[in-house]
C-alpha atoms as a PDB file:
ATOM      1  CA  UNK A   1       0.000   0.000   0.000  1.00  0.00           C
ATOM      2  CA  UNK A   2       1.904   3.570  -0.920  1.00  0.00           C
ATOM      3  CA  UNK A   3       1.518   6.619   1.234  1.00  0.00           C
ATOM      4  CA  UNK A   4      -1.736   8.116  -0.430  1.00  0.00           C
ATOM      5  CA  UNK A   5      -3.534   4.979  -0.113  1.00  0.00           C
ATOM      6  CA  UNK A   6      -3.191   4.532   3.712  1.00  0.00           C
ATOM      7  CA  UNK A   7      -3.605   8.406   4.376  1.00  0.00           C
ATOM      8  CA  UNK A   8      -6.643   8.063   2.815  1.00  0.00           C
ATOM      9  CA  UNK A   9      -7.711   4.164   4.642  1.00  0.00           C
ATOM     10  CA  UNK A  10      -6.735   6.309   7.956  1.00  0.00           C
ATOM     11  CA  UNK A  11      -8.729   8.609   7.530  1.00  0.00           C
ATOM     12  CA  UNK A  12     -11.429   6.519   6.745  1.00  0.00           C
ATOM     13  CA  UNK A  13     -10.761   4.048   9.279  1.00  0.00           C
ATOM     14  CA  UNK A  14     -10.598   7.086  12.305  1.00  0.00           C
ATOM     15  CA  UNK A  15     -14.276   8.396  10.673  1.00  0.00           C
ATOM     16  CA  UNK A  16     -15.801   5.040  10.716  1.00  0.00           C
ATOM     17  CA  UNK A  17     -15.362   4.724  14.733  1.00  0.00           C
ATOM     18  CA  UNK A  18     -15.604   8.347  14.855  1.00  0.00           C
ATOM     19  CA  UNK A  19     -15.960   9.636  18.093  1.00  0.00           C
ATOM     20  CA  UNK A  20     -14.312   6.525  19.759  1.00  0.00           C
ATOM     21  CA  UNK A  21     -10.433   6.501  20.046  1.00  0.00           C
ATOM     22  CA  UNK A  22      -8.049   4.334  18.012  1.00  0.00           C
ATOM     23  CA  UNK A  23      -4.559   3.563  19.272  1.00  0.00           C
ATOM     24  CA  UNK A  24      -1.702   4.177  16.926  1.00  0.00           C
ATOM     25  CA  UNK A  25      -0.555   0.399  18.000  1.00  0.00           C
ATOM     26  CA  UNK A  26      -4.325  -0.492  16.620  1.00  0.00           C
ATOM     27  CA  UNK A  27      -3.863   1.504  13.305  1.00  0.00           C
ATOM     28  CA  UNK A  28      -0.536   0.085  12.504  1.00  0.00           C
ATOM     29  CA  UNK A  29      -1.389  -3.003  12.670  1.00  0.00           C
ATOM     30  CA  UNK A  30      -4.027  -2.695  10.675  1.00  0.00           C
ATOM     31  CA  UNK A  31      -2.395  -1.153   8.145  1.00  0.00           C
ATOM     32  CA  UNK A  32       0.292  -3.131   8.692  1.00  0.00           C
ATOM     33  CA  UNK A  33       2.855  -0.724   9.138  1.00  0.00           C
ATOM     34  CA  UNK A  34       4.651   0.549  12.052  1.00  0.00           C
ATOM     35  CA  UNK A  35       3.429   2.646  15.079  1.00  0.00           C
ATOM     36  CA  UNK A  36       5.676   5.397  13.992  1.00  0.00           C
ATOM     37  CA  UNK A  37       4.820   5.508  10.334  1.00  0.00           C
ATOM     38  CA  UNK A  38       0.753   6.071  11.626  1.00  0.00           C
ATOM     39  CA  UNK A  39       2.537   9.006  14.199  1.00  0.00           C
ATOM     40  CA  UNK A  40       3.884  10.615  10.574  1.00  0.00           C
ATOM     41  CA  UNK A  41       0.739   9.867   8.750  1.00  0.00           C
ATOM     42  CA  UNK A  42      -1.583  11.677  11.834  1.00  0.00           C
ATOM     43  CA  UNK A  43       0.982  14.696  11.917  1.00  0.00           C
ATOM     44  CA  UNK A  44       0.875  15.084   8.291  1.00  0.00           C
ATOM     45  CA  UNK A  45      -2.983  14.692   7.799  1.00  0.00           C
ATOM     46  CA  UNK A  46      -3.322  17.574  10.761  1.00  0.00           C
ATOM     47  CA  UNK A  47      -0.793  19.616   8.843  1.00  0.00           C
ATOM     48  CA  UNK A  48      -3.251  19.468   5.927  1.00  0.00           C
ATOM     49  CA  UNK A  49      -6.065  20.893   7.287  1.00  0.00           C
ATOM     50  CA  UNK A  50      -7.541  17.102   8.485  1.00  0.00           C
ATOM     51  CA  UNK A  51      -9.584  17.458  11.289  1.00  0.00           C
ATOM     52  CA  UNK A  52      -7.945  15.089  13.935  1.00  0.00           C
ATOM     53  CA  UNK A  53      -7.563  14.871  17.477  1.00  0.00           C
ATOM     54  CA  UNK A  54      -4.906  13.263  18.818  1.00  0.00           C
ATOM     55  CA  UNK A  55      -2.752  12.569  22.354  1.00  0.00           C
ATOM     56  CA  UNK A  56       0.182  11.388  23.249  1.00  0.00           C
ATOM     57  CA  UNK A  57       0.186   8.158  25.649  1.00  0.00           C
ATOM     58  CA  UNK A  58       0.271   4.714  26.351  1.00  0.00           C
ATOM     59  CA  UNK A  59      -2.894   3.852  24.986  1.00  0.00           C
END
């Protein structure tokens, strides 16, 4: 899957259990990808203009 495709599965993912919280531990495995690669994607997405909340922790 390149970039574009799992910015835009994130996003979709985080709407469809919209208001409930997703870990990024959750996400990356789902996507199969790594915790810090879904950190990037979330950062990047907000830097766009993507409405999403996000904070830092263990879970």
């Amino acid at each position: 899957m390149n970039r574009t495709d799992r910015l835009y599965a994130l996003v979709e993912e985080l709407r469809a259990v919209s208001p409930r919280p997703r870990s990024a531990r959750w996400l990356a495995a789902r996507l199969e990808v790594s915790s810090r690669t879904i950190e990037r994607d979330i950062g990047a997405l907000q830097q766009s203009g993507v409405p999403i909340w996000a904070e830092p922790g263990r879970t």
